[in-house]
N, C-alpha and C. Protein backbone atom coordinates (compact mmCIF):
# COMPACT_ATOMS: atom_id res chain seq x y z
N UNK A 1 -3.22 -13.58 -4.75
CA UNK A 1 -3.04 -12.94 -6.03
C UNK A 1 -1.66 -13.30 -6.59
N UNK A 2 -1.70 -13.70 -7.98
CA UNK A 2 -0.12 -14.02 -8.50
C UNK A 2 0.41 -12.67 -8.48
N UNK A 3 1.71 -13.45 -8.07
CA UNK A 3 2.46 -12.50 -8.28
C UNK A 3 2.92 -11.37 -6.80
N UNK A 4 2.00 -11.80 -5.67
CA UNK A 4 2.20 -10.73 -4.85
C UNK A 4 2.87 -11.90 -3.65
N UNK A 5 3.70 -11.04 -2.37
CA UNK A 5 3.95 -12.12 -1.42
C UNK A 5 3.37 -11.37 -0.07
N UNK A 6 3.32 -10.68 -0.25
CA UNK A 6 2.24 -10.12 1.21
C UNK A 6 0.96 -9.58 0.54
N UNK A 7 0.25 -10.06 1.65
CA UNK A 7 -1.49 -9.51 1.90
C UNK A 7 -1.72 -8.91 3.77
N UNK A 8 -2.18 -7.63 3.29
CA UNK A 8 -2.86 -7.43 4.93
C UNK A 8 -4.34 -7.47 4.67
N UNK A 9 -4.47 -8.40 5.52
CA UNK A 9 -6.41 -8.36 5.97
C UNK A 9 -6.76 -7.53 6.97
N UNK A 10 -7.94 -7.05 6.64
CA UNK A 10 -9.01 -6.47 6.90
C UNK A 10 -10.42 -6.69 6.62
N UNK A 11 -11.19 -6.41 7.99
CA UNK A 11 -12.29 -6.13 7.48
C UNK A 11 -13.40 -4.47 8.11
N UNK A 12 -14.09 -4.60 6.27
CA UNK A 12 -14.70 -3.48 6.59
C UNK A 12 -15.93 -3.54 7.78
N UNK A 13 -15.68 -2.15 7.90
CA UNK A 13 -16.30 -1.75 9.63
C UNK A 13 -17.43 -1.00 9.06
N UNK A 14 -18.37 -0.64 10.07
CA UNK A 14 -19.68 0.33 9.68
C UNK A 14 -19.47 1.73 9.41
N UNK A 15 -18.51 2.31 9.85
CA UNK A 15 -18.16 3.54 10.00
C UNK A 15 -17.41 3.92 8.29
N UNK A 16 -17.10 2.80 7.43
CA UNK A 16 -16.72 2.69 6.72
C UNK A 16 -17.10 3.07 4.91
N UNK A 17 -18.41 2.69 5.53
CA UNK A 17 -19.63 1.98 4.39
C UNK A 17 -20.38 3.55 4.12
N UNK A 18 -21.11 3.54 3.00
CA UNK A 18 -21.67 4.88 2.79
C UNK A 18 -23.24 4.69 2.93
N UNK A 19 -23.97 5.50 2.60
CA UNK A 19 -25.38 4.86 2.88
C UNK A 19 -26.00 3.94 2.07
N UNK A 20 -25.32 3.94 1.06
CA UNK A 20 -25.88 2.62 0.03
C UNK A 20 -25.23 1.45 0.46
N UNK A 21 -24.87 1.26 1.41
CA UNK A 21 -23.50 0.19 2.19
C UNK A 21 -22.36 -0.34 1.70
N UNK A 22 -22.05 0.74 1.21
CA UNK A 22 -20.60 0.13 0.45
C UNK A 22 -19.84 1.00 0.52
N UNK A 23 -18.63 0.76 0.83
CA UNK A 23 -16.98 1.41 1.47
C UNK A 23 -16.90 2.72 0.45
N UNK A 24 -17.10 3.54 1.26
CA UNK A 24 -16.59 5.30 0.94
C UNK A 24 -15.63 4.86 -0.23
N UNK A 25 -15.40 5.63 -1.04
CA UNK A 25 -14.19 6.05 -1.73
C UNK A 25 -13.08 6.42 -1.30
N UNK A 26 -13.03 7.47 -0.72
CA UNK A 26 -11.74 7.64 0.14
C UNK A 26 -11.28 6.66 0.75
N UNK A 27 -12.38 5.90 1.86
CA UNK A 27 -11.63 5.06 2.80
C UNK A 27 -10.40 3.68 1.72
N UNK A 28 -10.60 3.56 0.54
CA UNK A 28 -9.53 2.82 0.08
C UNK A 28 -8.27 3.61 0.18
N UNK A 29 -8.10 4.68 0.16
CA UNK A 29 -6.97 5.43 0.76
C UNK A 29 -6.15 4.55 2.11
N UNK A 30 -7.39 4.98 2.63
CA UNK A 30 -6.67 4.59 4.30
C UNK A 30 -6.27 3.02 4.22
N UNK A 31 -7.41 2.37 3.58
CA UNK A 31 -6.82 0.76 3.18
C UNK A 31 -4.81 0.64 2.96
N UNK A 32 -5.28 1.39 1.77
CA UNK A 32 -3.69 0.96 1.04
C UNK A 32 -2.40 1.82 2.11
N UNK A 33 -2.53 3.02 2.84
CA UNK A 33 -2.07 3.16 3.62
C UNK A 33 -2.00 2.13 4.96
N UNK A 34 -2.53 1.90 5.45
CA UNK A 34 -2.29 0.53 6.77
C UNK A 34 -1.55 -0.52 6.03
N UNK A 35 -2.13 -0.89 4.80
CA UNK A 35 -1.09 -2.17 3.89
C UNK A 35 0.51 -1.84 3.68
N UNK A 36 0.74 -0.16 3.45
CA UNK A 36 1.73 -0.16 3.28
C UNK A 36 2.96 -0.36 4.19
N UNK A 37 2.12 0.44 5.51
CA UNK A 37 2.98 0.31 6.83
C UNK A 37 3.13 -0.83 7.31
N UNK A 38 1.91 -2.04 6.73
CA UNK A 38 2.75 -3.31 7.39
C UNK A 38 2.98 -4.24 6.36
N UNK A 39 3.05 -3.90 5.11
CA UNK A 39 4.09 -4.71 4.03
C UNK A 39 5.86 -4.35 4.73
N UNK A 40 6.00 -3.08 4.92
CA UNK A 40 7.32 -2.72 5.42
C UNK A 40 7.72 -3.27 6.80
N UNK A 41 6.75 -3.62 7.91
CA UNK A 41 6.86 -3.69 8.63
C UNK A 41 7.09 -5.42 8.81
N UNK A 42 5.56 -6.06 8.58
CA UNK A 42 5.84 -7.81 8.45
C UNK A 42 6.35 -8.22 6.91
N UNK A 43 6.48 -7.34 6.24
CA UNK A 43 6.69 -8.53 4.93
C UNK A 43 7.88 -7.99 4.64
N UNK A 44 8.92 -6.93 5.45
CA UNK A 44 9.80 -6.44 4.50
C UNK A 44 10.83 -6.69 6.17
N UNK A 45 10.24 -6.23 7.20
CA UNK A 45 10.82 -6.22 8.56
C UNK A 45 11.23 -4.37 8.40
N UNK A 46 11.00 -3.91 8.15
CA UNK A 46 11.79 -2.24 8.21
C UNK A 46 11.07 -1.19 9.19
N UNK A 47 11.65 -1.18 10.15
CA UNK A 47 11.08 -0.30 11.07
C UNK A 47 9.98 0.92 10.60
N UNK A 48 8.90 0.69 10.44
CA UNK A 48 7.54 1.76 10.07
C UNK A 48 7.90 3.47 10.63
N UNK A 49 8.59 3.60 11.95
CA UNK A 49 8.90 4.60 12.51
C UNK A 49 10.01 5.76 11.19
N UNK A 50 10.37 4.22 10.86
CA UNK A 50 11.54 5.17 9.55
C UNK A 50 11.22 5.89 8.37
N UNK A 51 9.89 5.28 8.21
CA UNK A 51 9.07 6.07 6.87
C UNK A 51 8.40 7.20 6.84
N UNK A 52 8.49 7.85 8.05
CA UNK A 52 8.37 9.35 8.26
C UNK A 52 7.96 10.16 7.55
N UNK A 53 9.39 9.98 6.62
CA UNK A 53 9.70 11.10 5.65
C UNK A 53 9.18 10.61 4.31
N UNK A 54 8.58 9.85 4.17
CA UNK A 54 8.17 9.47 2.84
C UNK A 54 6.72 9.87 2.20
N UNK A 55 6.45 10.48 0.97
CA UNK A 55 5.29 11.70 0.89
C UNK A 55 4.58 10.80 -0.47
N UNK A 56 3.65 10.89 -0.42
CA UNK A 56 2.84 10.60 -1.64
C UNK A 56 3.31 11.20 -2.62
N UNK A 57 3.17 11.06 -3.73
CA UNK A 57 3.17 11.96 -5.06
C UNK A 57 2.36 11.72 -6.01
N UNK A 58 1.87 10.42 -5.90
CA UNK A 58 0.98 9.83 -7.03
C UNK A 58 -0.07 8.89 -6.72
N UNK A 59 -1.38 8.75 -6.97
CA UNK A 59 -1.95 7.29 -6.45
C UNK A 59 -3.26 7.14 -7.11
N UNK A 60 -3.29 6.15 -8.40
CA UNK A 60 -4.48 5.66 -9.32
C UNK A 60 -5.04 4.63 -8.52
N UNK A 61 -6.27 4.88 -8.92
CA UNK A 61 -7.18 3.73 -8.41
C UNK A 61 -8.20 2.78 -9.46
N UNK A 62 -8.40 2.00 -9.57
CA UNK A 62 -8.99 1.42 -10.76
C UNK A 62 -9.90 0.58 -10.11
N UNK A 63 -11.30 1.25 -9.98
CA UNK A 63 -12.27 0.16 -9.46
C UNK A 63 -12.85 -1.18 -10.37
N UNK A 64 -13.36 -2.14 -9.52
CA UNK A 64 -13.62 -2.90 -10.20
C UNK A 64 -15.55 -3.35 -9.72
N UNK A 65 -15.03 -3.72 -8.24
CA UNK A 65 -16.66 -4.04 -8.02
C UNK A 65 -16.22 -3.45 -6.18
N UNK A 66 -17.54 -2.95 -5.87
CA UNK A 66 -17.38 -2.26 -4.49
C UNK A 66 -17.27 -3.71 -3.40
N UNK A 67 -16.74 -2.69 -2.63
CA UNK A 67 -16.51 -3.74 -1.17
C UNK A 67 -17.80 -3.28 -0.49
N UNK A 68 -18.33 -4.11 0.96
CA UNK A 68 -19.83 -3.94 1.87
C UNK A 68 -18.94 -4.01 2.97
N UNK A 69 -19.86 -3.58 4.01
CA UNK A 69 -20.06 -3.78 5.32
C UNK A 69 -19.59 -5.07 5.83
N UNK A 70 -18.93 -5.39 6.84
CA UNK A 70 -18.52 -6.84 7.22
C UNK A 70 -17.57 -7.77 6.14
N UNK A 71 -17.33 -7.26 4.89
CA UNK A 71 -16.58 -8.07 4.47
C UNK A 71 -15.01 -8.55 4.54
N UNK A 72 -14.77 -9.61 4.60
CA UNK A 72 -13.17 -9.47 4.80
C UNK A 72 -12.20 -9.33 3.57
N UNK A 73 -11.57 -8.69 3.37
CA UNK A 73 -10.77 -8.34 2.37
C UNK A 73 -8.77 -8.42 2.72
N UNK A 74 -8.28 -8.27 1.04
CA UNK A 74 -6.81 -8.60 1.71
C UNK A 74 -6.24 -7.47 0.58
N UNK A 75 -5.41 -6.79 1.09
CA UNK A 75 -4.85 -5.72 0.24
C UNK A 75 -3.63 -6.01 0.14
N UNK A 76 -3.45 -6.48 -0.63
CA UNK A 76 -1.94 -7.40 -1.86
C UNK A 76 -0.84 -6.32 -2.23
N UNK A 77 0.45 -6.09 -1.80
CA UNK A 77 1.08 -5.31 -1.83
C UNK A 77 2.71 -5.86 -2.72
N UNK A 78 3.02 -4.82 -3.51
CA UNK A 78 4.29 -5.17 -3.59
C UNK A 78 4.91 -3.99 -4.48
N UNK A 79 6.21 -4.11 -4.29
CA UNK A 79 7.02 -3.25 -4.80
C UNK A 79 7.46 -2.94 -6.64
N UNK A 80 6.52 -2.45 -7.14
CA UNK A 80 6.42 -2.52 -8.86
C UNK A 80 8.11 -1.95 -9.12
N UNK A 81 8.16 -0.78 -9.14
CA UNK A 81 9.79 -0.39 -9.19
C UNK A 81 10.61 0.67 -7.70
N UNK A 82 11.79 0.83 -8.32
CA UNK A 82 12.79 1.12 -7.02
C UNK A 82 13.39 2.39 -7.05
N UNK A 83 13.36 3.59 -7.45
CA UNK A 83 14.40 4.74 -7.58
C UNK A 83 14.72 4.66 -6.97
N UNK A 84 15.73 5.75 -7.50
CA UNK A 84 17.03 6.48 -6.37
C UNK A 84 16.35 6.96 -5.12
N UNK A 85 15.47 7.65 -5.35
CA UNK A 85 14.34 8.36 -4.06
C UNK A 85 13.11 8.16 -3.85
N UNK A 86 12.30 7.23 -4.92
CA UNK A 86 11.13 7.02 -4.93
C UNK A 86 10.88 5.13 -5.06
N UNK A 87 9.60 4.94 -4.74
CA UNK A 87 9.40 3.49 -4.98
C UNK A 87 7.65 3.48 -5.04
N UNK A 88 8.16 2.63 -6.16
CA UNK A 88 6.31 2.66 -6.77
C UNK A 88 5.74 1.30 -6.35
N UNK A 89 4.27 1.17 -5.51
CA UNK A 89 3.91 -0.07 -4.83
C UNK A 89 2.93 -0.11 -5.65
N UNK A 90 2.31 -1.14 -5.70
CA UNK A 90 1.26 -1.93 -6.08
C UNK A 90 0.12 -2.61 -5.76
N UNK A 91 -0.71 -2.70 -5.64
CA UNK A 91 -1.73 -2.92 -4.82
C UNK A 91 -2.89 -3.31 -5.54
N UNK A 92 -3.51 -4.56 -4.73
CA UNK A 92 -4.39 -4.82 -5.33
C UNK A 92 -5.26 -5.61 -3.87
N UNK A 93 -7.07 -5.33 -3.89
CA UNK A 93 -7.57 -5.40 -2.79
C UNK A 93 -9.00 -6.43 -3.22
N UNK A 94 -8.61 -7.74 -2.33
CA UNK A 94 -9.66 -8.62 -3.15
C UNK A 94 -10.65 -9.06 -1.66
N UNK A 95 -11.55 -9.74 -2.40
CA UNK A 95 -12.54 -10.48 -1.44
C UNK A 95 -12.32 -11.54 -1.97
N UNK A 96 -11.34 -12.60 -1.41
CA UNK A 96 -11.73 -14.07 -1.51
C UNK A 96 -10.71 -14.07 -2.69
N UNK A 97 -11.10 -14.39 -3.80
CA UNK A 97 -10.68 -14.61 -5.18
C UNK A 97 -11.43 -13.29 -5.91
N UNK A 98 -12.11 -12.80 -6.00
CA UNK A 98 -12.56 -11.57 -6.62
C UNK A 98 -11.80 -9.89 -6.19
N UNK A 99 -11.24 -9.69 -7.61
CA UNK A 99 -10.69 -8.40 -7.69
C UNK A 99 -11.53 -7.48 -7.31
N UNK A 100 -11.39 -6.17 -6.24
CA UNK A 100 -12.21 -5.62 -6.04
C UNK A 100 -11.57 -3.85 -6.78
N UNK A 101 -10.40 -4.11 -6.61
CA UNK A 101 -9.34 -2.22 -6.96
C UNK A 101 -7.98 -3.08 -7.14
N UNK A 102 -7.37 -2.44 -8.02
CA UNK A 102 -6.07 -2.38 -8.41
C UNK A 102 -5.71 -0.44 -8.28
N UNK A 103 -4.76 -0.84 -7.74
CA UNK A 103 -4.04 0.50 -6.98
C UNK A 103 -2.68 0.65 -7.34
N UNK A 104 -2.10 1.84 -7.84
CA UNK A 104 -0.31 2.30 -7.60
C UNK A 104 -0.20 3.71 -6.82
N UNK A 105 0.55 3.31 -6.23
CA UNK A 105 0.87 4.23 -5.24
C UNK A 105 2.83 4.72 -5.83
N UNK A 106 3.10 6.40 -5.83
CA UNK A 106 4.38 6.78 -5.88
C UNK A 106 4.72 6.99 -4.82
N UNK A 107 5.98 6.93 -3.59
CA UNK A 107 6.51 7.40 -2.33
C UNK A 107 7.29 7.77 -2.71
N UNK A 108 7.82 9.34 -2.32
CA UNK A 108 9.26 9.83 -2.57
C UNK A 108 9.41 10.40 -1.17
N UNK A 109 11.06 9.35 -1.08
CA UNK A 109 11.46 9.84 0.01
C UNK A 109 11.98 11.14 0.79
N UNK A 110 12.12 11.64 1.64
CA UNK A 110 11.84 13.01 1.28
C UNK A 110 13.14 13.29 2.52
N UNK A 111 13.88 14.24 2.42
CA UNK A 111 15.08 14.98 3.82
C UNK A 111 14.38 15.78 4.82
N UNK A 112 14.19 15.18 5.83
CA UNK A 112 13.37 15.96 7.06
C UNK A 112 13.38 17.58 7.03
N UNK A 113 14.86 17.90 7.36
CA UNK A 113 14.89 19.39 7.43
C UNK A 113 14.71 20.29 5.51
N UNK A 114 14.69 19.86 4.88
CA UNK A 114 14.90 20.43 3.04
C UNK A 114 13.42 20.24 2.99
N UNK A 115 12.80 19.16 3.08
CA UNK A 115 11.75 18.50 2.42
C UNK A 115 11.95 18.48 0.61
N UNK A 116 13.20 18.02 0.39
CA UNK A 116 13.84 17.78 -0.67
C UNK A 116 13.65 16.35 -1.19
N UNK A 117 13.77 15.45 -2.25
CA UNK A 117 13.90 14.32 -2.32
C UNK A 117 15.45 13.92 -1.56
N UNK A 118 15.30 13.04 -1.31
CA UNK A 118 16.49 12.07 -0.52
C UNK A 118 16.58 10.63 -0.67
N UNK A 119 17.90 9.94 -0.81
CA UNK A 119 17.81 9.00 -1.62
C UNK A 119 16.82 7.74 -0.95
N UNK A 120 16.52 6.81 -0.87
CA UNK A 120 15.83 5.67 -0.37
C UNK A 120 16.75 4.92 0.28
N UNK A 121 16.79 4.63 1.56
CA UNK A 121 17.50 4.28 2.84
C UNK A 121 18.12 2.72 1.92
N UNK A 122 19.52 2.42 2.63
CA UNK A 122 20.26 1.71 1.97
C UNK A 122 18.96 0.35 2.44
N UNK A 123 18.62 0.49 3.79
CA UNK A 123 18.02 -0.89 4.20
C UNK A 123 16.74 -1.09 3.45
N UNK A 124 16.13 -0.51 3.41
CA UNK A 124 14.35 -0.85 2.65
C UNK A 124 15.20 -0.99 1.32
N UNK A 125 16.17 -0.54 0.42
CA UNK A 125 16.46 -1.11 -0.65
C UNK A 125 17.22 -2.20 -0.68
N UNK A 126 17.66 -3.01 0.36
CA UNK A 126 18.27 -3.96 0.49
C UNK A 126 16.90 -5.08 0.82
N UNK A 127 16.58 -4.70 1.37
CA UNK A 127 14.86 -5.56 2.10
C UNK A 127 13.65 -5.80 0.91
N UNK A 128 13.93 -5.13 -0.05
CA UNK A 128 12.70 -4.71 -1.13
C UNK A 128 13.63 -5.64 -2.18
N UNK A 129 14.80 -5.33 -2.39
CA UNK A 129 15.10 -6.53 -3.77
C UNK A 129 15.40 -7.87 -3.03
N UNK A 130 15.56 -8.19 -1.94
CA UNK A 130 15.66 -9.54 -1.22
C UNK A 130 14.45 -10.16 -1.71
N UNK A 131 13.10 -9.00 -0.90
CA UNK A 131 12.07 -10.07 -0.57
C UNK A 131 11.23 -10.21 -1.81
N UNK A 132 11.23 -8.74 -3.13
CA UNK A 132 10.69 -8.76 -4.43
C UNK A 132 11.22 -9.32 -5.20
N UNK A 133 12.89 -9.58 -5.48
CA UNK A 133 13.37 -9.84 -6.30
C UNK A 133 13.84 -8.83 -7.43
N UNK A 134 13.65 -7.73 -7.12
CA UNK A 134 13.96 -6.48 -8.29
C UNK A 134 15.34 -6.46 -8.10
């Protein structure tokens, strides 16, 4: 996909699929979650253990055409913008060359003991405009 520099692959499993055989709704949740932990992890290097504290706040989904059973897919990740405490990802989940969901996801980082916002660790913002360019 232009424009993106990491993809995590996957493929969908049976447990996945609904009875018309095509991937639950929810389960794109869990998709873009596993993408995120290892965009940070292989495409950014930032220890996954560190994102702990980081909470959803927001997350559109924009279908396009369903995913099946057995297919392999790649969920295209990248960093749209950067706050002080939050960072908005991007996502987009194809088969092959065919768009299947375009996704944004909000993370705000959050202070363990407050559960307050807290700013975004000096390193993932050092790692995120390296490898995005923001």
């Amino acid at each position: 996909m232009d424009g993106f520099r990491f993809a995590y692959p996957l493929r969908v499993r049976w447990a996945e699929v609904d009875a018309q055989g095509i991937v639950f709704n929810a389960n794109y949740l869990t998709y873009l979650d596993c993408a995120f932990f290892e965009y940070l992890r292989s495409g950014l290097g930032v220890d996954p253990g560190s994102i702990l504290h980081t909470v959803i706040v927001k997350t559109t989904l924009e279908f396009h055409r369903p995913a099946r059973f057995d297919d392999a897919l790649n969920v295209w990740v990248r960093t749209k913008a950067l706050g002080r405490t939050s960072l908005t990802l991007q996502f987009v989940i194809s088969r092959e060359d065919e768009r299947l969901l375009d996704a944004e996801t909000v993370y705000v980082n959050v202070d363990p003991a407050s559960g307050r916002p807290a700013p975004v660790p000096d390193e993932w913002r050092e790692r995120i405009c390296a490898v995005e360019g923001i």
